[in-house]
Protein backbone atom coordinates (compact mmCIF):
# COMPACT_ATOMS: atom_id res chain seq x y z
CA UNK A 1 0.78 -182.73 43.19
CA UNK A 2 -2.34 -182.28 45.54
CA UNK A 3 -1.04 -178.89 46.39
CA UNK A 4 -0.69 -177.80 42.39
CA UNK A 5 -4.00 -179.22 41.42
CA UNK A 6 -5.43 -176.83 44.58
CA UNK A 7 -3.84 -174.01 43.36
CA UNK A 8 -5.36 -174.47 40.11
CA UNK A 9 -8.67 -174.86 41.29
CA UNK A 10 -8.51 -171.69 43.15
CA UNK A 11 -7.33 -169.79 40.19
CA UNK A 12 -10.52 -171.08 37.65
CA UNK A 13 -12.72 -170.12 40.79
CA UNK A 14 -11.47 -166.41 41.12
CA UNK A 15 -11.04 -166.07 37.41
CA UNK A 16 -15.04 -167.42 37.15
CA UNK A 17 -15.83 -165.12 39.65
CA UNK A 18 -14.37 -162.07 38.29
CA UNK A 19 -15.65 -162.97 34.85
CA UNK A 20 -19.13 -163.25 36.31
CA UNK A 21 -19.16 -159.50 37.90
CA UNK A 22 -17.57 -158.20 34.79
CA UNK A 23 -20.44 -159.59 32.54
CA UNK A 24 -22.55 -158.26 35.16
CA UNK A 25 -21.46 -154.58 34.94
CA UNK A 26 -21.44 -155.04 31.23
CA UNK A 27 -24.99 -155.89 31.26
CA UNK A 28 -25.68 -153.65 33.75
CA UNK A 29 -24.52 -150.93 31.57
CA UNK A 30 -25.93 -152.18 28.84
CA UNK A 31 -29.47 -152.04 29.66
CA UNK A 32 -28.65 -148.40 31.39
CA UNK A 33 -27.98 -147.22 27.63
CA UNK A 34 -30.99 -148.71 26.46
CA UNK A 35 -32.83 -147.28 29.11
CA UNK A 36 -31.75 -144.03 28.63
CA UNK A 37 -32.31 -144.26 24.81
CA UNK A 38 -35.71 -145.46 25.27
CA UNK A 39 -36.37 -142.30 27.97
CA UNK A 40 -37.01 -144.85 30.72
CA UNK A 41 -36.36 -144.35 34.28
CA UNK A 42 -33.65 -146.30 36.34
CA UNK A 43 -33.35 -147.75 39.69
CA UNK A 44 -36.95 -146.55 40.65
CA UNK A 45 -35.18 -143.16 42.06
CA UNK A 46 -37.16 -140.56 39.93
CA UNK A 47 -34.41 -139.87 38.00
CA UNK A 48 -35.28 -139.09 33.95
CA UNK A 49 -33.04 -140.25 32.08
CA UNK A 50 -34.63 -138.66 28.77
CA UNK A 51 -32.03 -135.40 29.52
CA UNK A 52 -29.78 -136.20 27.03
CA UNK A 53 -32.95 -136.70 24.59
CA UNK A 54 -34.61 -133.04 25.38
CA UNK A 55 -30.88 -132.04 25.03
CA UNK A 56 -30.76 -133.31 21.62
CA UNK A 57 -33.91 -131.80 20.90
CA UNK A 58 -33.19 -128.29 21.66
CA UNK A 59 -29.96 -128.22 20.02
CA UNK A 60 -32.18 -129.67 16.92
CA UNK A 61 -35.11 -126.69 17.54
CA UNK A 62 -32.15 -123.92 17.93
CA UNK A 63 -30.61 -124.82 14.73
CA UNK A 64 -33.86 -125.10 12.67
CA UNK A 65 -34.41 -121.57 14.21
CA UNK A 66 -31.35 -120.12 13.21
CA UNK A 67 -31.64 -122.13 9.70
CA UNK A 68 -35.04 -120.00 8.87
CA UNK A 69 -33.65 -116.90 10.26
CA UNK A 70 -30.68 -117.09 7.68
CA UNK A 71 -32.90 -118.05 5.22
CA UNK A 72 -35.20 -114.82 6.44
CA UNK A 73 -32.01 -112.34 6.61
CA UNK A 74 -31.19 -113.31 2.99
CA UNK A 75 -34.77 -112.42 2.03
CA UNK A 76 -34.30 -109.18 3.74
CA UNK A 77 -31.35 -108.46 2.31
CA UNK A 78 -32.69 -109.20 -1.14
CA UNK A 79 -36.34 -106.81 -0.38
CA UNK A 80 -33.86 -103.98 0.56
CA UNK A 81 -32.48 -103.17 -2.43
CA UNK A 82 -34.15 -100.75 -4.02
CA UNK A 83 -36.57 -102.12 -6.83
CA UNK A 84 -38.83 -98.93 -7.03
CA UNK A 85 -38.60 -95.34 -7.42
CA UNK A 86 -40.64 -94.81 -4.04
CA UNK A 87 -38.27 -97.35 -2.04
CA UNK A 88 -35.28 -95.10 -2.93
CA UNK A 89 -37.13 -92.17 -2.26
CA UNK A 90 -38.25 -93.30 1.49
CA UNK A 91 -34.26 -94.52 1.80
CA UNK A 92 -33.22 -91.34 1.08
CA UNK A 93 -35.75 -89.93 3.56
CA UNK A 94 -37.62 -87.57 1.09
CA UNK A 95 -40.93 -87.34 2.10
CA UNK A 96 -42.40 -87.00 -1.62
CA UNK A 97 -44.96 -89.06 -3.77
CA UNK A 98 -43.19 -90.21 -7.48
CA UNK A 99 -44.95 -88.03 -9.41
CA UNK A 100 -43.65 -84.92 -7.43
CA UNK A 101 -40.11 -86.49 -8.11
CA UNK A 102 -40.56 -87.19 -11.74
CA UNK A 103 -42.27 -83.71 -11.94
CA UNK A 104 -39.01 -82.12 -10.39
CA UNK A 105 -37.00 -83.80 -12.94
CA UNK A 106 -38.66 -82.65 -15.51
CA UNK A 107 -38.07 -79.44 -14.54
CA UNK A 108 -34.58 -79.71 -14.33
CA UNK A 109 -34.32 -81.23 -17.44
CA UNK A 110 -36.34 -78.36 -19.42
CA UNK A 111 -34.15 -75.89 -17.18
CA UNK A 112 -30.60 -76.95 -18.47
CA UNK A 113 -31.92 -77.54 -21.76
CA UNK A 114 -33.57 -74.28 -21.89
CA UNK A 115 -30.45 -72.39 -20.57
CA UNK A 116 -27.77 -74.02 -23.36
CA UNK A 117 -30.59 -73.01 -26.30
CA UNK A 118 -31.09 -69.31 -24.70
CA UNK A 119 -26.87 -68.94 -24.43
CA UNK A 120 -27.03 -69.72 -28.27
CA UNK A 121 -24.61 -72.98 -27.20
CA UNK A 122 -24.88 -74.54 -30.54
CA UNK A 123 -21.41 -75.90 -31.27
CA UNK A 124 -18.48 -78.77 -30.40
CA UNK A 125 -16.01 -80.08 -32.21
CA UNK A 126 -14.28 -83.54 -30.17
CA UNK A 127 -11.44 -85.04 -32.81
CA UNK A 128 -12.70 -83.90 -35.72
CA UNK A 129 -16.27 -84.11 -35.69
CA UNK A 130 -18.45 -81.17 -35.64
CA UNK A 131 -21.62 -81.43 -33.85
CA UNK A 132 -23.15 -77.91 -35.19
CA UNK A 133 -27.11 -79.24 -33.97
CA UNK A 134 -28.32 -77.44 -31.57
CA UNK A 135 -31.47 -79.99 -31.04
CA UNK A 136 -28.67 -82.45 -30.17
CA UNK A 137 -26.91 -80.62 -27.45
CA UNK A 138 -30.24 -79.41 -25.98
CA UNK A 139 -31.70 -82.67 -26.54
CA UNK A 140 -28.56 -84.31 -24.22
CA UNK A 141 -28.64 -81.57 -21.82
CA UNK A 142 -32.38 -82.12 -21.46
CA UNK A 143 -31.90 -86.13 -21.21
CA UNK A 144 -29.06 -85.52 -18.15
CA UNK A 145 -30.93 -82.92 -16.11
CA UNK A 146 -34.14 -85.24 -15.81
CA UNK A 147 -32.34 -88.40 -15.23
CA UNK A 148 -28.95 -87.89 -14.41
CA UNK A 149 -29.29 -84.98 -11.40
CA UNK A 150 -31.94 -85.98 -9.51
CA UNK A 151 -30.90 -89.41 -8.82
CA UNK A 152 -27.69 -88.36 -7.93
CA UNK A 153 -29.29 -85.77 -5.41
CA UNK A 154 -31.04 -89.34 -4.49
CA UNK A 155 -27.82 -91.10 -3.83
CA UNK A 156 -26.12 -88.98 -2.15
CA UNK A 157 -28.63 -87.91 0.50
CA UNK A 158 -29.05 -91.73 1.15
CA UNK A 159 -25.10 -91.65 1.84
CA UNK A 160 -25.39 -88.54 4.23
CA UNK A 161 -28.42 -90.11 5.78
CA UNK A 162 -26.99 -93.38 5.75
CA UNK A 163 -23.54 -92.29 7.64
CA UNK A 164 -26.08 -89.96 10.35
CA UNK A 165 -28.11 -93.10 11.13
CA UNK A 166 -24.69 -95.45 12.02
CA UNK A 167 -23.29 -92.50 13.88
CA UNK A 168 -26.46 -92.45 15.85
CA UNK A 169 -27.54 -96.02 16.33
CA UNK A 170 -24.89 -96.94 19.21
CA UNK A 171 -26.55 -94.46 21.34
CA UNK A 172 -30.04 -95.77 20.58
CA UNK A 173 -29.05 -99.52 21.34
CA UNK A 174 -27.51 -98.02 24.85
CA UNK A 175 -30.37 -96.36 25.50
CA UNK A 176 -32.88 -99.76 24.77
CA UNK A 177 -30.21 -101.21 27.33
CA UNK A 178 -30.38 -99.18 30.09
CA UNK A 179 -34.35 -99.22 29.70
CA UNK A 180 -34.17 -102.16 29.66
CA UNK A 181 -32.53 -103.26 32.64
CA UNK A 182 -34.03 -100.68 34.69
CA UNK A 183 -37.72 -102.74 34.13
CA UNK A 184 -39.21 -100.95 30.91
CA UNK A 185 -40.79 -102.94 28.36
CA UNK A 186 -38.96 -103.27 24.70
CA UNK A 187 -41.97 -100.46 23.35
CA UNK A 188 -41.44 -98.22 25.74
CA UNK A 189 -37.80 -97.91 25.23
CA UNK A 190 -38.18 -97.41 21.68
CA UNK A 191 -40.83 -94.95 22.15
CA UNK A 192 -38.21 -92.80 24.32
CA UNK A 193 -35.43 -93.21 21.70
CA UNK A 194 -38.63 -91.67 19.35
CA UNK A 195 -39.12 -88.67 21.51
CA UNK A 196 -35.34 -87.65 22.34
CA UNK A 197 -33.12 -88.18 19.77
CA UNK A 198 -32.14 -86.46 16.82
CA UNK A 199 -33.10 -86.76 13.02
CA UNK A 200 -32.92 -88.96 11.31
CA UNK A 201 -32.62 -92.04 13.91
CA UNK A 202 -35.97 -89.79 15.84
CA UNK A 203 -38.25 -90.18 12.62
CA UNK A 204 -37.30 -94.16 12.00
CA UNK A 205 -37.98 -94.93 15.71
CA UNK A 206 -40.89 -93.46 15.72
CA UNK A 207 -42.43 -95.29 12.69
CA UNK A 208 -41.56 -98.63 14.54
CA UNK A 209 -42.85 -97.73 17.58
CA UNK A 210 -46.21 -96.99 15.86
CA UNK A 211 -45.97 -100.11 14.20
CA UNK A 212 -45.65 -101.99 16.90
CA UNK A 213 -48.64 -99.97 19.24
CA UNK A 214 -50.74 -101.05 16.06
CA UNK A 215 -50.24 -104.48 16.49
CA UNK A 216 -48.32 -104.75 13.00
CA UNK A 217 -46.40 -107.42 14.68
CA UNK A 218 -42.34 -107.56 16.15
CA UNK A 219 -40.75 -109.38 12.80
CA UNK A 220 -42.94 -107.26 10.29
CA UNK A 221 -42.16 -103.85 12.00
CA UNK A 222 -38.52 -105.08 12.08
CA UNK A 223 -38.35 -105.93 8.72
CA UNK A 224 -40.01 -102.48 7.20
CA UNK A 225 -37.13 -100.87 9.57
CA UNK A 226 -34.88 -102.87 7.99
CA UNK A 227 -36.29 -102.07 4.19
CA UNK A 228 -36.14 -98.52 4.79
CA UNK A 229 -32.45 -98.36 6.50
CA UNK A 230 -30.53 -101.02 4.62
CA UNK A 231 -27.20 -100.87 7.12
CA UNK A 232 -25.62 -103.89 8.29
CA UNK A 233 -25.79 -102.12 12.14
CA UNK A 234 -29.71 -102.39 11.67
CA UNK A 235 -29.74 -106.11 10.27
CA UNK A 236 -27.60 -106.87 13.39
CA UNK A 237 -30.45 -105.56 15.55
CA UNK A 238 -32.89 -106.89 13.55
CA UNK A 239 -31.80 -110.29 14.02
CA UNK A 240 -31.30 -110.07 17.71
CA UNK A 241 -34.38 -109.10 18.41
CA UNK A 242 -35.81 -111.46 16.11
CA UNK A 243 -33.78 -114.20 18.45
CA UNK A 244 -34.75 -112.72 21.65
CA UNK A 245 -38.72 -113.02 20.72
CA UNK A 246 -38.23 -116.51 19.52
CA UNK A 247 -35.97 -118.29 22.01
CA UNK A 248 -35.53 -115.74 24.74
CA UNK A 249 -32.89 -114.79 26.81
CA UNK A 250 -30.82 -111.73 28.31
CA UNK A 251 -31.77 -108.47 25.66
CA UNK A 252 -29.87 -106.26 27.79
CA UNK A 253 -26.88 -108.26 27.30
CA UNK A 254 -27.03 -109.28 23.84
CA UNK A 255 -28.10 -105.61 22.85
CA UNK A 256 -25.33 -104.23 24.92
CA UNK A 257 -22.82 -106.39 22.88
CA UNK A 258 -24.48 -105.43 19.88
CA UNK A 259 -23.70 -101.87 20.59
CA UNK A 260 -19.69 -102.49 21.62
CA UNK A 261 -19.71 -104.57 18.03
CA UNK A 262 -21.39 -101.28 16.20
CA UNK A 263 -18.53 -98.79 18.12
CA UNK A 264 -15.78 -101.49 17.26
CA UNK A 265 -16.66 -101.02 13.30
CA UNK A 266 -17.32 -97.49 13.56
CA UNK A 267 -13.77 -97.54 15.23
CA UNK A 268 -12.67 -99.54 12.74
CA UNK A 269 -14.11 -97.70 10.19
CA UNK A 270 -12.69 -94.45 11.19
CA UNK A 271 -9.16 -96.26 11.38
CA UNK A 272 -9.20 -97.77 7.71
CA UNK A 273 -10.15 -93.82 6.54
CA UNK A 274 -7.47 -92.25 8.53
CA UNK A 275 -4.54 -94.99 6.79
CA UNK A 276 -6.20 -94.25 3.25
CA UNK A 277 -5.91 -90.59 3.84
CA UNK A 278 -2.67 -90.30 2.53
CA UNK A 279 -3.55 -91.97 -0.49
CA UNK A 280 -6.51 -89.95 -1.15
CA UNK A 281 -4.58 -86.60 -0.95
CA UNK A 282 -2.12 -88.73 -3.47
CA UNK A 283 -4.76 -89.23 -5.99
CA UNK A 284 -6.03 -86.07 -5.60
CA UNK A 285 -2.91 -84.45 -6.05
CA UNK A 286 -2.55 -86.54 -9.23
CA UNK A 287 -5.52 -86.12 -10.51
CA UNK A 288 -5.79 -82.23 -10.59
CA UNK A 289 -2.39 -82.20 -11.39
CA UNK A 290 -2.86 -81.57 -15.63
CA UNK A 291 -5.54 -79.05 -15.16
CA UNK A 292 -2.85 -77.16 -13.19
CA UNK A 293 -0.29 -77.47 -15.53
CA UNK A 294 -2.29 -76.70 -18.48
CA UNK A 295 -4.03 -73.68 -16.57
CA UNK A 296 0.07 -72.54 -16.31
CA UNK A 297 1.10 -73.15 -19.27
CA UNK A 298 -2.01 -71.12 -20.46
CA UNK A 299 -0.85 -68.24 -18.40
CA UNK A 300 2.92 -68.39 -19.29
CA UNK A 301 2.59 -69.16 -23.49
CA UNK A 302 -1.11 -69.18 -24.47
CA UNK A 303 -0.49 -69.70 -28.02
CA UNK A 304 1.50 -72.87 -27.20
CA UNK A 305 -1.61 -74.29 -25.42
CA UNK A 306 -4.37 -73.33 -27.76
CA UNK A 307 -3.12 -75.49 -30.01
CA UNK A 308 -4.90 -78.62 -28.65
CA UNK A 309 -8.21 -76.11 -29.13
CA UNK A 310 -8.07 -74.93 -32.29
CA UNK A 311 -6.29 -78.00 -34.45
CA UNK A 312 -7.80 -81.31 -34.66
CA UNK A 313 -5.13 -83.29 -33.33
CA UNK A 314 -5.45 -81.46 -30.68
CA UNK A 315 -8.51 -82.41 -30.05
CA UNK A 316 -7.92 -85.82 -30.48
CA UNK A 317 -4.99 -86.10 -27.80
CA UNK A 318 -7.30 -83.66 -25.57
CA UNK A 319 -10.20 -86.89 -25.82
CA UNK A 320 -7.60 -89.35 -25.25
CA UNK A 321 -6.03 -87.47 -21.98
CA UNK A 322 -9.76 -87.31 -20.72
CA UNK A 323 -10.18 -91.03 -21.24
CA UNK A 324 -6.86 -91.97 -19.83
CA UNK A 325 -7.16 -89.95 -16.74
CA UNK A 326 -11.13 -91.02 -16.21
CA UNK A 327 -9.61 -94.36 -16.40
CA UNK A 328 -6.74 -92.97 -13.80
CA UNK A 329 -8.80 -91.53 -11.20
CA UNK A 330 -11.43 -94.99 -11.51
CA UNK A 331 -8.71 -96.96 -10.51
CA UNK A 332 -7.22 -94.99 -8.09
CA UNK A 333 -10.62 -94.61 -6.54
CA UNK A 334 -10.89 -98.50 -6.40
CA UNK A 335 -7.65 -99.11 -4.69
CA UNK A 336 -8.38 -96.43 -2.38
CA UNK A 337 -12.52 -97.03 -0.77
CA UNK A 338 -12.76 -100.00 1.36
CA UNK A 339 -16.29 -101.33 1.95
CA UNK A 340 -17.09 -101.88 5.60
């Protein structure tokens, strides 16, 4: 009996004992997680324990940054679209005032107006109606060659200059990178890029460089680059060098990754056109396919033909055909452009 009472002694003294250290590593950790909330140091070694606070902290400051530079990239995105008549004009690279442009449209309007009134073209007949009013057709000729040419002369040299600039902009962001790493400040390389390459990539470069030799400032001369380029390639840079200024870090790196992204979608890019090809010479095929017909047909049996000239129902089927196959070739066009 002495011997079982004994052992159970010893058991309640080891199980106390154990109890006791494990409340005493409890505590122990305990006040270590309070210690390093509160940024305290612990065992009077030096060590700060606020690392997990600064941490916190800079993974707070980062996001805020990258919060206001979305919120800045959708305000850039929203100032480059063209409000203005002189914004369009500067995107298209067309170094001309508005008044010169609205003065050239005038005279293009009063030149195809002028030529249908001096060829005496003074009537049209479209399914059934007669329009026999010379004011009219001059009027509408007059009306499209002030405001329809010129701004499609405005659009598409945008495109062209558009498609120059992303072939060209690679090459620029590889030339910032070896600058770069050789020991050449961010100006400097942009300067060179300025001086030796071609138009239009030489002109923009140069307008940013003298921005920033003014002292116009790294996010505002970024930001007019942006306005007058609107490409997705120059937001990209935009934005990385917007981070680089803010929170630092590698340029040469993140500039040289920039440029393998821009090659990838020009790759990319170049890919998607070559698998639509086939579809394009499709719709093109299809498309000028009635005007070759009819133009045979006119050859073979021209009386069969003129019949949708001269009678009035042949007019009407010949305004039906053009709004089917305008409604064709829209379509098609849709299915076949992919936006990059």
């Amino acid at each position: 009996m002495i011997i079982y009472m004994v052992a159970a002694l010893a058991f309640l003294a080891i199980a106390g004992i154990g109890i006791a250290m494990t409340s005493e590593k409890n505590e122990a950790a305990r006040k270590r997680v309070k210690a390093i909330g509160s940024g305290q140091t612990i065992n009077g070694k030096g060590r700060d324990t606020r690392i997990l606070d600064e941490n916190a902290k800079r993974r707070q400051k980062t996001q805020e940054m990258l919060d206001k530079l979305r919120k800045q990239d959708q305000e850039r995105r929203k100032s480059v679209r063209p409000q203005d008549l002189k914004t369009k004009l500067t995107q298209a690279g067309l170094d001309i005032s508005p008044t010169m442009f609205w003065l050239f449209s005038l005279v293009s309007g009063i030149f195809l107006g002028g030529f249908l009134y001096i060829t005496g073209f003074d009537g049209l007949t479209i399914s059934g109606i007669v329009l026999k009013s010379q004011p009219v057709i001059v009027g509408g000729a007059f009306f499209a060659g002030m405001f329809g040419f010129p701004r499609f002369m405005v659009n598409m040299l945008t495109t062209r200059r558009n498609k120059k600039m992303i072939n060209q902009f690679a090459d620029a962001l590889d030339i910032i990178v070896r600058g770069v790493k050789s020991g050449l400040p961010l100006n400097e390389c942009v300067r060179i890029i300025a001086k030796e390459s071609p138009e239009p990539l030489r002109a923009e470069f140069a307008i940013l460089a003298d921005n920033l030799a003014m002292g116009a400032g790294m996010e505002r001369s970024l930001n007019s680059f942006y306005k007058r380029v609107p490409l997705q390639e120059v937001n990209f840079f935009v934005i990385v060098l917007l981070i680089q200024s803010k929170a630092g870090g590698n340029l040469s790196e993140a500039l040289n990754n920039l440029s393998n992204v821009i090659r990838s979608r020009k790759m990319m890019r170049e890919k998607v056109k070559a698998m639509s090809s086939e579809a394009k010479a499709s719709a093109m095929i299809i498309g000028s396919l009635p005007f070759v017909v009819g133009f045979l047909v006119y050859l073979t049996t021209p009386a069969y033909i003129m019949l949708l000239f001269t009678e009035e129902a042949g007019h009407l089927f010949i305004a039906i055909g053009v709004v089917l196959m305008t409604l064709g070739v829209l379509t098609m066009r849709k299915m076949i452009n992919f936006d990059m």
